[in-house]
N, C-alpha and C. Protein backbone atom coordinates (compact mmCIF):
# COMPACT_ATOMS: atom_id res chain seq x y z
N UNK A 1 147.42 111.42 79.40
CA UNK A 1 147.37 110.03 79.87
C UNK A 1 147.99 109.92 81.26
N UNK A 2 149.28 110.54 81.71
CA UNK A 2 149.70 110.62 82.93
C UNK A 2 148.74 111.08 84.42
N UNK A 3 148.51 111.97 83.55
CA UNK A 3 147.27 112.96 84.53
C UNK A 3 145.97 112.23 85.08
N UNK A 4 145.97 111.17 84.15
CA UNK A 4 144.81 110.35 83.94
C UNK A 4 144.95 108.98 85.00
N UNK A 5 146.15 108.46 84.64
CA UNK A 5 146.90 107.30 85.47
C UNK A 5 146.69 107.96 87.20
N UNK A 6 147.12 109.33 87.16
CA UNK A 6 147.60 109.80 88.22
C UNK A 6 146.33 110.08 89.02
N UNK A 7 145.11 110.28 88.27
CA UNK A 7 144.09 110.43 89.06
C UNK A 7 143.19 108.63 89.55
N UNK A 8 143.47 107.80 88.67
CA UNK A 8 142.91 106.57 88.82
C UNK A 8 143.98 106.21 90.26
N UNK A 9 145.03 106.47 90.25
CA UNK A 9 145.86 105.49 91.21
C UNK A 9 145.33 106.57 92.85
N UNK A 10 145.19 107.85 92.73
CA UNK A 10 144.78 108.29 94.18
C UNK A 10 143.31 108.00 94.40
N UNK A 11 142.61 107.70 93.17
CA UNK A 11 141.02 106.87 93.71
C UNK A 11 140.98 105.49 94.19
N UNK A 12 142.26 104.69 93.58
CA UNK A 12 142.23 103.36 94.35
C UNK A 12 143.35 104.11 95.32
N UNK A 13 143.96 104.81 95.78
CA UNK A 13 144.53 104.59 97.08
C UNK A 13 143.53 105.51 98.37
N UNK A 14 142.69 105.83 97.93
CA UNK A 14 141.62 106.27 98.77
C UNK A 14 140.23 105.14 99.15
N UNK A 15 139.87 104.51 98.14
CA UNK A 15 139.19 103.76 98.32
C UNK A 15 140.22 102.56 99.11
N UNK A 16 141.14 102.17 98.90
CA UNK A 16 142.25 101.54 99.84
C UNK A 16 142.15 101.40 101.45
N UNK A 17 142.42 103.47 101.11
CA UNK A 17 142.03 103.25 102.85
C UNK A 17 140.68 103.75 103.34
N UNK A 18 139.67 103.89 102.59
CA UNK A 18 138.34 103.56 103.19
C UNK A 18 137.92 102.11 103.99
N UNK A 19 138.71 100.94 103.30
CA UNK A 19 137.92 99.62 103.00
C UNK A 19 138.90 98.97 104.22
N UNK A 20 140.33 99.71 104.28
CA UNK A 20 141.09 99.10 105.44
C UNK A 20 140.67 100.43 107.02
N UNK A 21 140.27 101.21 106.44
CA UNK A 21 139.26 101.70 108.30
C UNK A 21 138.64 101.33 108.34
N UNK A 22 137.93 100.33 107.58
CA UNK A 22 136.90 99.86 107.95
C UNK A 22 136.24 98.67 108.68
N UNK A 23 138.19 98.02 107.77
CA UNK A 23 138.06 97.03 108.44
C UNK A 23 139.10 96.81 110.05
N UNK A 24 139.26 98.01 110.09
CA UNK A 24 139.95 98.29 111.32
C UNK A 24 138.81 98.79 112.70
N UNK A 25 138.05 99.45 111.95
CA UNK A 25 136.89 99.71 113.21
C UNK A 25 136.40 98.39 113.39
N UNK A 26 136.13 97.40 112.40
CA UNK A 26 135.32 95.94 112.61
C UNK A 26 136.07 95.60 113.87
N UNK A 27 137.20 95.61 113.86
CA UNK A 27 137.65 95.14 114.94
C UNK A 27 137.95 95.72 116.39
N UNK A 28 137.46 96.87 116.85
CA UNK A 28 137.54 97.53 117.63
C UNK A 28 135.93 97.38 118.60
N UNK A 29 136.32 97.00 119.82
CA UNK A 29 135.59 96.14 120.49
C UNK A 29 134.17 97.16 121.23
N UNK A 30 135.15 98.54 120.46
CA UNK A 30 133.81 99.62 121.17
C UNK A 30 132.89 99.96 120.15
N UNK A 31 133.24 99.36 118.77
CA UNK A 31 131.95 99.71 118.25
C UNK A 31 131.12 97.79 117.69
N UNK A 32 130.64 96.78 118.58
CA UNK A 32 130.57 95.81 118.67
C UNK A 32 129.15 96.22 118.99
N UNK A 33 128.18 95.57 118.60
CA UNK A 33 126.58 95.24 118.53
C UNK A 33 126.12 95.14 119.96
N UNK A 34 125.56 96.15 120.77
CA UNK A 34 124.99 95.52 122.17
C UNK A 34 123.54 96.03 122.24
N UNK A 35 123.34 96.49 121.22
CA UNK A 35 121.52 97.09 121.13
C UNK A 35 120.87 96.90 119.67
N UNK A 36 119.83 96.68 119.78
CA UNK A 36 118.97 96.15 118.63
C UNK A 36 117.67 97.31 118.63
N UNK A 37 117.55 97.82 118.14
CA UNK A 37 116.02 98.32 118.12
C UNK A 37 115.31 97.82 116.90
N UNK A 38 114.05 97.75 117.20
CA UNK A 38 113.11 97.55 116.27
C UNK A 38 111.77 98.56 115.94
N UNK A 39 112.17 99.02 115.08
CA UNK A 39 110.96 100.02 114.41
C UNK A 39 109.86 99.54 113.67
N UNK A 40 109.10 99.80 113.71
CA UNK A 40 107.82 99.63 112.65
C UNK A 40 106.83 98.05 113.08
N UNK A 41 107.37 97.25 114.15
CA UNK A 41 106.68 96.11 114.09
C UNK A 41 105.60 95.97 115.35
N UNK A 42 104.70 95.42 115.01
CA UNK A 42 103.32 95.36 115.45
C UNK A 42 103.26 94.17 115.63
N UNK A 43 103.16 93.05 114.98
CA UNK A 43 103.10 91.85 115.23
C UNK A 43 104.28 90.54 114.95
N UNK A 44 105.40 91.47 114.64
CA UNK A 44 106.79 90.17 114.89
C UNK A 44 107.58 90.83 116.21
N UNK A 45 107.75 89.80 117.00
CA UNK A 45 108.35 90.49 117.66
C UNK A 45 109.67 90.37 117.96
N UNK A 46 110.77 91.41 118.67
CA UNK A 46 111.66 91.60 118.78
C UNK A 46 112.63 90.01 118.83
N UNK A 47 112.44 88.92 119.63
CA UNK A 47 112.90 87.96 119.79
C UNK A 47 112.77 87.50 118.12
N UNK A 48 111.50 87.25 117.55
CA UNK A 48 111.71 86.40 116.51
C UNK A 48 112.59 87.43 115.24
N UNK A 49 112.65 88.35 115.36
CA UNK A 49 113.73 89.14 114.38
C UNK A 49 115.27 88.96 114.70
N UNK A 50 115.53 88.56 116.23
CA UNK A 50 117.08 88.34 116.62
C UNK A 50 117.38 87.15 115.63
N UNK A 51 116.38 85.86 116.51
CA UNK A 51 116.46 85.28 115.76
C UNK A 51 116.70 84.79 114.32
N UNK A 52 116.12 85.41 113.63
CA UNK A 52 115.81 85.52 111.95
C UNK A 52 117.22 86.48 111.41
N UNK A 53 117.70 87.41 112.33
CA UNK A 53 119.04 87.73 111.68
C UNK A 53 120.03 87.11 111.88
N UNK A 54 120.55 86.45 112.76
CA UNK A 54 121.53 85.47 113.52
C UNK A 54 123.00 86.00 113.50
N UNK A 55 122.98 87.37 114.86
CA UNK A 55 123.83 88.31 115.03
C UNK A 55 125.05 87.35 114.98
N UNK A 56 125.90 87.32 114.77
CA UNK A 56 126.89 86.69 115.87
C UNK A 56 127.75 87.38 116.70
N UNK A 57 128.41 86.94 117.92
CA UNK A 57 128.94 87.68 119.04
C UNK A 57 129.82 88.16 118.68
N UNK A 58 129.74 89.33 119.18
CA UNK A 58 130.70 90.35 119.20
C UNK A 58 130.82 91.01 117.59
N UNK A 59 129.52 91.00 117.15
CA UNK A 59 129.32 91.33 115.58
C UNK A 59 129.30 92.73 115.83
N UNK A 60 130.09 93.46 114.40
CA UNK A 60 130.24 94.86 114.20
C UNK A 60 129.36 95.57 113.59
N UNK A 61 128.84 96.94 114.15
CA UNK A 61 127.93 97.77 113.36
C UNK A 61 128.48 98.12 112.07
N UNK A 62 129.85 97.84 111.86
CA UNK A 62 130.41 98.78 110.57
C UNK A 62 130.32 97.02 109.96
N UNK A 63 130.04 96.10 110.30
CA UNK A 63 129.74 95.43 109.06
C UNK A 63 128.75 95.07 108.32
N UNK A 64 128.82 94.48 107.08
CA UNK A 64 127.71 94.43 106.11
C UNK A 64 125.98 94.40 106.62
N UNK A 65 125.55 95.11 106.66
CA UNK A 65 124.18 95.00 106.76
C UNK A 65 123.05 94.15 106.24
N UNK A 66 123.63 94.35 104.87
CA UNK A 66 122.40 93.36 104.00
C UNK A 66 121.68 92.52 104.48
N UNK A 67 122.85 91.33 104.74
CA UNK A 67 122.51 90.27 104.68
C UNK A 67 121.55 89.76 105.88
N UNK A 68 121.97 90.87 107.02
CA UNK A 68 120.96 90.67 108.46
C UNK A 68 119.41 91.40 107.95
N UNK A 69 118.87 92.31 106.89
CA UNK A 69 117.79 92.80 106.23
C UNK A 69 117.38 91.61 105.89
N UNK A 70 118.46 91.01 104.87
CA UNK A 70 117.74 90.08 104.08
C UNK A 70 116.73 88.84 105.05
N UNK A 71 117.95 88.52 105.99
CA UNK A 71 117.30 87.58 106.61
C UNK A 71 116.04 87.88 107.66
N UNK A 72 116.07 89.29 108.05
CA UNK A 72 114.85 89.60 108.46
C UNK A 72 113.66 89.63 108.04
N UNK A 73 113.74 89.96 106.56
CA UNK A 73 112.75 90.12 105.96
C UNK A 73 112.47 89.02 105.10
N UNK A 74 112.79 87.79 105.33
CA UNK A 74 112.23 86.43 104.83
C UNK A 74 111.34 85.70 106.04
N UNK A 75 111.50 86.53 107.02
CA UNK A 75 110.23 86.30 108.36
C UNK A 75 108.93 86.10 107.26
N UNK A 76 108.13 85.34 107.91
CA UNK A 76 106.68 85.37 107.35
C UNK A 76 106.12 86.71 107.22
N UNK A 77 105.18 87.17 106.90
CA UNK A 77 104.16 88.38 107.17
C UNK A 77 105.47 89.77 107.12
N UNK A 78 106.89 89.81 106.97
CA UNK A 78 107.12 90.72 106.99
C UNK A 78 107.51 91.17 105.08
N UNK A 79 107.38 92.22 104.71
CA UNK A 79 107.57 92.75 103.20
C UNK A 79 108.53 93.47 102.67
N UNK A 80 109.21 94.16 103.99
CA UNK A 80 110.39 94.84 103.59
C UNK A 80 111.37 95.10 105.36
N UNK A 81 112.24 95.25 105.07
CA UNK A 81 113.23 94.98 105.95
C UNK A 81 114.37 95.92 105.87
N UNK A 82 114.71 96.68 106.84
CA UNK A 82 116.35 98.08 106.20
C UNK A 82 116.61 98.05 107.47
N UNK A 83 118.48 97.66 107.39
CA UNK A 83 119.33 97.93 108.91
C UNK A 83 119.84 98.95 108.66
N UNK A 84 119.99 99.61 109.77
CA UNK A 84 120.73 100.82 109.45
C UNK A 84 121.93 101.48 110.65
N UNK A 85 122.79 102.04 111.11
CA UNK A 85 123.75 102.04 112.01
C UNK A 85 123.19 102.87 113.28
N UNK A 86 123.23 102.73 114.22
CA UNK A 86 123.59 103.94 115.72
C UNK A 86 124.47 104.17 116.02
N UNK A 87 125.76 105.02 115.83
CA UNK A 87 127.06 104.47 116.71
C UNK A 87 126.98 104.86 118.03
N UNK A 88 127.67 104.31 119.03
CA UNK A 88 128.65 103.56 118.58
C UNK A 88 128.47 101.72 118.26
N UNK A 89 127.12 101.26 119.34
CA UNK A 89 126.60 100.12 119.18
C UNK A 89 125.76 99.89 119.14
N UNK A 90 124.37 99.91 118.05
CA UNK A 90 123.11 99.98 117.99
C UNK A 90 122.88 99.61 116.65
N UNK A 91 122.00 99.01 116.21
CA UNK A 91 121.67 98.58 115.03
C UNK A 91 120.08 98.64 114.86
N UNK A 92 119.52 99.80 114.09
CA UNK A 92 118.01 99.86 113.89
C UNK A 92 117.72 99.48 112.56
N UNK A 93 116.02 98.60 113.22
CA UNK A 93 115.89 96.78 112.05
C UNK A 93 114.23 97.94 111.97
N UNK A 94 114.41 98.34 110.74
CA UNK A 94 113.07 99.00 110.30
C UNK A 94 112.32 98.02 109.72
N UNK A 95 110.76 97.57 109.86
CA UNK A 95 110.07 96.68 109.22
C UNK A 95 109.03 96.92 108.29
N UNK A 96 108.35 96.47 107.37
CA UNK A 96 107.12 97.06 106.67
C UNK A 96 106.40 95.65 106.52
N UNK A 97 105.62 95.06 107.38
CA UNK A 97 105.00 94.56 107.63
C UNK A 97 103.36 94.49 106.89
N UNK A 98 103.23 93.18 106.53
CA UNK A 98 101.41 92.74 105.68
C UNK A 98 100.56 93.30 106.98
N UNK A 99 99.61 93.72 106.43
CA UNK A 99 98.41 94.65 107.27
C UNK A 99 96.92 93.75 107.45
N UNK A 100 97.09 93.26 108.51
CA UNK A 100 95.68 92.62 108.52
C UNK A 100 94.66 92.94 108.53
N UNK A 101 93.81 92.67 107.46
CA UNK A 101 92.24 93.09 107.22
C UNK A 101 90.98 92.48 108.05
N UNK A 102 91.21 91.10 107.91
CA UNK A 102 89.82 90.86 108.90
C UNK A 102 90.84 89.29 109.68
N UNK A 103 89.69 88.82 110.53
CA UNK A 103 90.06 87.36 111.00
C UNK A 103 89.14 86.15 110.03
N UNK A 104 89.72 85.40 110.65
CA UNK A 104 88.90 84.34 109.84
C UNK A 104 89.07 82.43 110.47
N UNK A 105 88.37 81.87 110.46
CA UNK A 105 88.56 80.62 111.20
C UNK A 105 89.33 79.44 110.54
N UNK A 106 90.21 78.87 111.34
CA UNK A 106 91.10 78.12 110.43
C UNK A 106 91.29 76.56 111.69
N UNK A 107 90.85 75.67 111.21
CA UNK A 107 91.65 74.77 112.24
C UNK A 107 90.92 74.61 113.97
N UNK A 108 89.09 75.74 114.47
CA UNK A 108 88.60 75.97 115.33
C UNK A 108 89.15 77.32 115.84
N UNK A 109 90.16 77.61 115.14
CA UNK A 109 91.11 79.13 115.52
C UNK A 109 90.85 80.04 114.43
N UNK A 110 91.31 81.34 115.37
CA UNK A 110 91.31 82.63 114.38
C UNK A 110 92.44 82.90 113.95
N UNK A 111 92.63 83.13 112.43
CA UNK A 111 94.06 83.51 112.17
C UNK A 111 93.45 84.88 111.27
N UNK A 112 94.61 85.67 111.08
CA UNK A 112 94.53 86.81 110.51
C UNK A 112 94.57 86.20 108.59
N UNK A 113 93.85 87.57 108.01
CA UNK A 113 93.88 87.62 106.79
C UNK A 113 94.52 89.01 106.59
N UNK A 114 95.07 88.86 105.42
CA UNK A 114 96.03 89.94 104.46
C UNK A 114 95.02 90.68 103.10
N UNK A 115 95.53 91.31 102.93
CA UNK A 115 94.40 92.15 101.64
C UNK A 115 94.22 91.50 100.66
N UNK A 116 94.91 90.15 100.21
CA UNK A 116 94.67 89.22 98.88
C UNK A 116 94.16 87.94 99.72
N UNK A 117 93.76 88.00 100.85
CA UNK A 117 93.17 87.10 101.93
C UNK A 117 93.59 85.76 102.09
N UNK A 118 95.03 86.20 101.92
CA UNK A 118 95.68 85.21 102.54
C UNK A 118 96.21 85.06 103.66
N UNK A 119 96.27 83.82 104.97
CA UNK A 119 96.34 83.95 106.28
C UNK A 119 97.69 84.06 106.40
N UNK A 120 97.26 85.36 107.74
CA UNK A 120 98.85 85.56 108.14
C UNK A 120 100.01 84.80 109.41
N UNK A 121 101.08 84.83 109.50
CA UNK A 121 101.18 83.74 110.74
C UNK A 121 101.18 84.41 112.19
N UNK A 122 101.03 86.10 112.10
CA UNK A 122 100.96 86.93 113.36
C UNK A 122 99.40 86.10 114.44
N UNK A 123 100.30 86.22 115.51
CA UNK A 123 99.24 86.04 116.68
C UNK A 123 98.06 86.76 116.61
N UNK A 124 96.69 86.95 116.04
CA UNK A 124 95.69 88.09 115.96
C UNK A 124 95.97 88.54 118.40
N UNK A 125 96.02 87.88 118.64
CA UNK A 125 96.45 88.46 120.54
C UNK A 125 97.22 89.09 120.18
N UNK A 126 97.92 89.67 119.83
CA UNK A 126 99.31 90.02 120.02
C UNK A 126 98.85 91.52 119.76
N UNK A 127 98.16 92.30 119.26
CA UNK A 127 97.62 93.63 118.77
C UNK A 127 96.88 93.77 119.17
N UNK A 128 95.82 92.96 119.68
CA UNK A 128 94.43 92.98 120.15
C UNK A 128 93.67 94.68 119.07
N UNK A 129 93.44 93.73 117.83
CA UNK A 129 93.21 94.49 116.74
C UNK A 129 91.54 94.05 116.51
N UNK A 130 90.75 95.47 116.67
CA UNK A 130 89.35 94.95 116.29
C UNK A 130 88.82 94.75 114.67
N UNK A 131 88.94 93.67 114.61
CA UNK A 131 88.73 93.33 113.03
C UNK A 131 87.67 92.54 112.62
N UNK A 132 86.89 92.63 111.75
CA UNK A 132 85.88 91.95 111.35
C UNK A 132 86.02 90.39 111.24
N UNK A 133 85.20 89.37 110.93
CA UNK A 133 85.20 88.19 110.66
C UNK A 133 84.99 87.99 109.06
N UNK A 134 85.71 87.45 108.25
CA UNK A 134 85.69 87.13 106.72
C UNK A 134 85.80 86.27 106.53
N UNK A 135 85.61 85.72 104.89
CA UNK A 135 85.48 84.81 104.57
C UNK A 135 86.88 84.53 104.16
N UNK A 136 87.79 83.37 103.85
CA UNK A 136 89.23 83.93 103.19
C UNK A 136 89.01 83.86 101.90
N UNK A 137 88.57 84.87 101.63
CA UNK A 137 88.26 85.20 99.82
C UNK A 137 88.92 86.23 99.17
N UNK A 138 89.84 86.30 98.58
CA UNK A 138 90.83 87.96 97.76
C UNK A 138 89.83 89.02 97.74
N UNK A 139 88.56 88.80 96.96
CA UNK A 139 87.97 90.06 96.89
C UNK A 139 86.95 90.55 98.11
N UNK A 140 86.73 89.40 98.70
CA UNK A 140 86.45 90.05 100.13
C UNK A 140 87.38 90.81 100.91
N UNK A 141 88.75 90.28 100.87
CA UNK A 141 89.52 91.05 101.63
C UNK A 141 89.75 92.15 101.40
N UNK A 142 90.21 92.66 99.90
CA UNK A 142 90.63 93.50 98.89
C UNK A 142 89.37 94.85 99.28
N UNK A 143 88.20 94.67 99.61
CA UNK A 143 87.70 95.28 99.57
C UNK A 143 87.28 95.98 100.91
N UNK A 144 87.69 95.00 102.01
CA UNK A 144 87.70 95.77 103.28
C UNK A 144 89.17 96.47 103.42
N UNK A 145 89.85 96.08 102.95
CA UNK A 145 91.31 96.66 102.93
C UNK A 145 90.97 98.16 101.96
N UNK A 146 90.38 98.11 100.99
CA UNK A 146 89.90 99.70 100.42
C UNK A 146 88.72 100.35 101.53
N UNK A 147 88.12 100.01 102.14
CA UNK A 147 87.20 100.43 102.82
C UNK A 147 88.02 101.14 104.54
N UNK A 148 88.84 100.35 104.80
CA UNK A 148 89.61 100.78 105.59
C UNK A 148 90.24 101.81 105.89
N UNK A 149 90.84 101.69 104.30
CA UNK A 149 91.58 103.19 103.61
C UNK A 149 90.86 104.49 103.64
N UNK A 150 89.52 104.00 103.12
CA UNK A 150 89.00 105.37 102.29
C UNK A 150 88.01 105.52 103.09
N UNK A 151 87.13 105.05 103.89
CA UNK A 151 86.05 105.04 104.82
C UNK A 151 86.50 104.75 106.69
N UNK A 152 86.95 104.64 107.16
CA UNK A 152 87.87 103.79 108.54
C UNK A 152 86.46 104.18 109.28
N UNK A 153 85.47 104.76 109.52
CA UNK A 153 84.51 104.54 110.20
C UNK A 153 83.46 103.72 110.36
N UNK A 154 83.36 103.51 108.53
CA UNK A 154 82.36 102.43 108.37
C UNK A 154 82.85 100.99 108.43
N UNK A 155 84.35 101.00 108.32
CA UNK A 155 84.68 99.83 108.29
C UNK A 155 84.76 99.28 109.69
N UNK A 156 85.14 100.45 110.98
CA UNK A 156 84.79 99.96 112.40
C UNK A 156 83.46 99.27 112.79
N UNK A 157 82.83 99.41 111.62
CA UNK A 157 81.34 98.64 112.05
C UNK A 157 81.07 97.67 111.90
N UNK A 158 81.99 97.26 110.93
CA UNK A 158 81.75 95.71 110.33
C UNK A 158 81.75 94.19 110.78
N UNK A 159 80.95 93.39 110.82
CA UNK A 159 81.19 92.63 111.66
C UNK A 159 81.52 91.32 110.92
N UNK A 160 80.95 91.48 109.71
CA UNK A 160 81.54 90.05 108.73
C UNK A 160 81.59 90.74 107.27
N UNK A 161 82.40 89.89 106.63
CA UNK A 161 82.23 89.79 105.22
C UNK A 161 82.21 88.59 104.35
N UNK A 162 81.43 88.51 103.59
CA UNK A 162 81.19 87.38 103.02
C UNK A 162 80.91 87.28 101.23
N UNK A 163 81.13 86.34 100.78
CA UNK A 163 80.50 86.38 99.08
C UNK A 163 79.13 85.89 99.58
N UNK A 164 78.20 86.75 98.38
CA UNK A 164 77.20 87.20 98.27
C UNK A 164 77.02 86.69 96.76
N UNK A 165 76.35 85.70 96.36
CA UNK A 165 76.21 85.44 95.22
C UNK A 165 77.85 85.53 94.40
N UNK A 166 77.58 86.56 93.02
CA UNK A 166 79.14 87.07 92.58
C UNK A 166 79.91 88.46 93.50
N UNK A 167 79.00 88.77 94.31
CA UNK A 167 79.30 90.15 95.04
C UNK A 167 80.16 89.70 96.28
N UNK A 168 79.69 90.89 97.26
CA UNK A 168 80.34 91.04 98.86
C UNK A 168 79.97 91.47 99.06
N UNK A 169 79.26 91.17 100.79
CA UNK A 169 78.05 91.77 101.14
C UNK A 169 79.01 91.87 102.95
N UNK A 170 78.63 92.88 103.40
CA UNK A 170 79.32 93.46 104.71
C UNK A 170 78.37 93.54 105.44
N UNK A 171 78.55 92.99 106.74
CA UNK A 171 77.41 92.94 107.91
C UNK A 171 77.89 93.77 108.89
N UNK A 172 77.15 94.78 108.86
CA UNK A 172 77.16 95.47 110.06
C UNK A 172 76.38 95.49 111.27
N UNK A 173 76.53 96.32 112.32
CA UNK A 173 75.79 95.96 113.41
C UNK A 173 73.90 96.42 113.34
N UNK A 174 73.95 97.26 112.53
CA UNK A 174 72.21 97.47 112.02
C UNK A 174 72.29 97.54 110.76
N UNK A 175 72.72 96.55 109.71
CA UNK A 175 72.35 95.48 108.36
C UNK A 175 73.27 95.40 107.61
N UNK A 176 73.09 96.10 106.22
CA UNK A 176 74.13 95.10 105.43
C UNK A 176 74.49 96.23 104.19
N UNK A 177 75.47 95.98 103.75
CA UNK A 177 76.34 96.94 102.79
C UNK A 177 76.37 95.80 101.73
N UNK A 178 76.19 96.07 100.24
CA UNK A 178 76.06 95.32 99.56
C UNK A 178 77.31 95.57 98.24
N UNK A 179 78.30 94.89 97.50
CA UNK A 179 79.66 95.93 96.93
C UNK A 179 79.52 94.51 95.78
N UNK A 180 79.98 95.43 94.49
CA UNK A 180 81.19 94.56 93.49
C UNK A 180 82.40 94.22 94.40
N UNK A 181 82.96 93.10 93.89
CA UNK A 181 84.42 92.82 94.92
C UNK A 181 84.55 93.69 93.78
N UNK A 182 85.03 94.53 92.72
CA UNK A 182 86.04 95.70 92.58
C UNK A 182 85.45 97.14 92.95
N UNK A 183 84.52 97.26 93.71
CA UNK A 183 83.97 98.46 94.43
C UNK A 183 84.97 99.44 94.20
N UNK A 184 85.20 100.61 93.68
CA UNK A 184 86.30 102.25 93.86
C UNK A 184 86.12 102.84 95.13
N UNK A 185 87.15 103.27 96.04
CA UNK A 185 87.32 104.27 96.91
C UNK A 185 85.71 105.15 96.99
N UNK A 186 85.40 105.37 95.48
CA UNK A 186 84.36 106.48 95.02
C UNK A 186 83.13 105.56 95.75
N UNK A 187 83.00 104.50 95.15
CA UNK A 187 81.50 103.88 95.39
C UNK A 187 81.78 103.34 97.24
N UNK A 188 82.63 103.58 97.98
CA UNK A 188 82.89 103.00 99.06
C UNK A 188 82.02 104.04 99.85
N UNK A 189 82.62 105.84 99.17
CA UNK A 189 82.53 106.88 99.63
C UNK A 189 81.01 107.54 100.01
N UNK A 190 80.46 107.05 98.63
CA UNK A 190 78.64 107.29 98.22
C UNK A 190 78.05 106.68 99.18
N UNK A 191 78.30 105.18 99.79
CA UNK A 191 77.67 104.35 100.49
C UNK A 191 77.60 104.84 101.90
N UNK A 192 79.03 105.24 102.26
CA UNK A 192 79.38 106.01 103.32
C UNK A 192 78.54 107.54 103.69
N UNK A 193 78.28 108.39 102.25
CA UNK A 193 77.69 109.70 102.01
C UNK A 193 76.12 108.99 102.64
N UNK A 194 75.85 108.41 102.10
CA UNK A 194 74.50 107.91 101.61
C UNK A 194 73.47 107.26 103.33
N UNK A 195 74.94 107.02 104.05
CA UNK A 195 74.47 106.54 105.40
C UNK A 195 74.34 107.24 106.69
N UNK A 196 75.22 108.39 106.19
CA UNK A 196 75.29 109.74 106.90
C UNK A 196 73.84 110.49 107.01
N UNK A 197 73.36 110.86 105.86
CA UNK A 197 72.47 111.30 105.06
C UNK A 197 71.25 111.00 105.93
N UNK A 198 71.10 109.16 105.89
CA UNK A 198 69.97 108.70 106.47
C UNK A 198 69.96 108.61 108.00
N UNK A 199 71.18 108.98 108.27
CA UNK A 199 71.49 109.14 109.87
C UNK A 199 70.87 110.17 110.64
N UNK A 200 71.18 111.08 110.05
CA UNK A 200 70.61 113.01 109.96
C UNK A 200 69.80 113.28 110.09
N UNK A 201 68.25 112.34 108.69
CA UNK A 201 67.39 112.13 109.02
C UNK A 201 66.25 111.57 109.90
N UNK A 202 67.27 110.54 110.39
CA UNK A 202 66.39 109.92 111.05
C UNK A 202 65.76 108.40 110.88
N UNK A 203 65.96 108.02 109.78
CA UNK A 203 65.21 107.00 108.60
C UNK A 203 66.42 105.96 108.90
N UNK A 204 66.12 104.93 109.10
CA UNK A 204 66.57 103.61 109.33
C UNK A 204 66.71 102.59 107.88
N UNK A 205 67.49 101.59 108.08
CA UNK A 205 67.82 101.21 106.80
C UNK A 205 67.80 99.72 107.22
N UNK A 206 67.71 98.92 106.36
CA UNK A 206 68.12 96.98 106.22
C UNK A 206 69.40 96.91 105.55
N UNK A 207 69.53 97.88 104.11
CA UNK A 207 70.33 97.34 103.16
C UNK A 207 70.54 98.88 102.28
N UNK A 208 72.29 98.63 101.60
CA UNK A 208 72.76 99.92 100.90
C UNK A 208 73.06 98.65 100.03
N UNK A 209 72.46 99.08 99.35
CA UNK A 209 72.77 98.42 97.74
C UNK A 209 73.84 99.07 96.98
N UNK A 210 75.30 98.62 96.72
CA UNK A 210 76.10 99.84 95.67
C UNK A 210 76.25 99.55 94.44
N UNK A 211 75.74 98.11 94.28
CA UNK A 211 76.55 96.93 92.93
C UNK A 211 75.95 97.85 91.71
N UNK A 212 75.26 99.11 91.33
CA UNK A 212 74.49 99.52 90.65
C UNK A 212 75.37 101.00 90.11
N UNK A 213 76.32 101.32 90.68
CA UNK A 213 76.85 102.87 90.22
C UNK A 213 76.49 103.78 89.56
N UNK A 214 76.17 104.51 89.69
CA UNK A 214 76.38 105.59 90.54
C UNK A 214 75.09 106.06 91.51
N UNK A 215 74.41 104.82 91.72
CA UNK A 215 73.18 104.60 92.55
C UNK A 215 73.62 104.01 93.48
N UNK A 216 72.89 104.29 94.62
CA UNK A 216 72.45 103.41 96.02
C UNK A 216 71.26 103.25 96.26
N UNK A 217 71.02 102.17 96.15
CA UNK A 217 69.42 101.53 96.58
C UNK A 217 69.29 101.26 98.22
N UNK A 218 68.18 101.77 99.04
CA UNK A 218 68.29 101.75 100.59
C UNK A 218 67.09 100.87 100.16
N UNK A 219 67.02 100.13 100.79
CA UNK A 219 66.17 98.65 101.52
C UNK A 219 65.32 98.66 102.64
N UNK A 220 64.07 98.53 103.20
CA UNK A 220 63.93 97.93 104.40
C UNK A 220 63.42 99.24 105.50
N UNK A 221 63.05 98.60 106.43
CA UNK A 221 62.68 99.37 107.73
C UNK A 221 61.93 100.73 106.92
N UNK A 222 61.04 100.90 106.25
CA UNK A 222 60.68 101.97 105.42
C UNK A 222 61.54 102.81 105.24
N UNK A 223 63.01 102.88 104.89
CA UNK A 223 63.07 103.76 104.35
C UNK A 223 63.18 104.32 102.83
């Protein structure tokens, strides 16, 4: 039991003086906040993250972090948020930011859409990001957001997306891609295989039909 006492009392007198250097560097004017970096952001920018953490002067890198994450990451459009230290005065604000899938018209303006196609509040100027025109529909979005992923060439082609009856139908610059809004990576891939194919050849197309799996129906222009 002594041995026992004797080891609990040098863990609180160590943790003791962890918590009082610590709070002894807080106060030491050379390790005081004079740089901010920002990693990972594309469309918030540096000003509106100062903002959104609300440093105060002469604030210390050795203090609590959280709460400047937290408040970063209640920004609109941002999803995750981690501060982390530079010493002696630097504080890096890592972001993980919603990924915009297409634009879409709101108000005579373009605002960005998110993969469940909901609008985002980023400037679409601000990236000068070439993105299709959509409808703001979840499974329209959902599905250029997989197409993005798993295809990024065919999706550079796209120029709208829209519901199509119960479907989603993708306009490209010579016709039209035809999808279940739950289309697989797989059936994104076939459509993609399938356009290559007719490229090679030679043979021109209107329409890739996929709503049918594990078929593609080509449409139009004889082919």
């Amino acid at each position: 039991m002594k041995r026992g006492l004797l080891i609990g009392l040098g863990v609180a007198l160590l943790a003791a003086g962890a918590l009082g250097g610590r709070l002894l560097l807080q106060r030491l004017a050379f390790f005081s906040v004079r740089r901010v970096e920002l990693v990972g952001a594309r469309y918030v920018s540096a000003a509106e993250v100062a903002r959104a953490m609300r440093l105060p002067t002469g604030a210390s890198v050795f203090a609590a972090t959280g709460v400047w994450a937290r408040r970063a990451e209640a920004l609109p459009g941002v999803l995750e948020a981690r501060v982390t230290r530079r010493l002696p005065g630097t504080l890096r604000v890592s972001l993980r930011e919603a990924e915009p899938v297409a634009l879409t018209e709101r108000g005579g303006q373009l605002v960005l859409l998110d993969a469940t196609g909901r609008p985002l509040p980023f400037d679409p100027t601000r990236s000068a990001a070439d993105l299709p025109l959509a409808e703001a529909d979840s499974g329209v979005a959902a599905l250029l957001a997989r197409l993005r992923e798993s295809e990024p060439e065919v999706f550079a082609r796209v120029q709208r997306g829209v519901r199509w009856r119960q479907d989603v139908a993708l306009e490209l610059d010579g016709g039209r891609l035809l999808f279940r809004p739950g289309a697989s990576s797989e059936e994104l891939r076939d459509v993609s295989l399938v356009a290559a194919v007719l490229a090679r050849q030679g043979r021109a197309w209107r329409e890739l039909d996929a709503r049918f799996p594990p078929r593609v129906i080509v449409r139009g222009n004889g082919a």
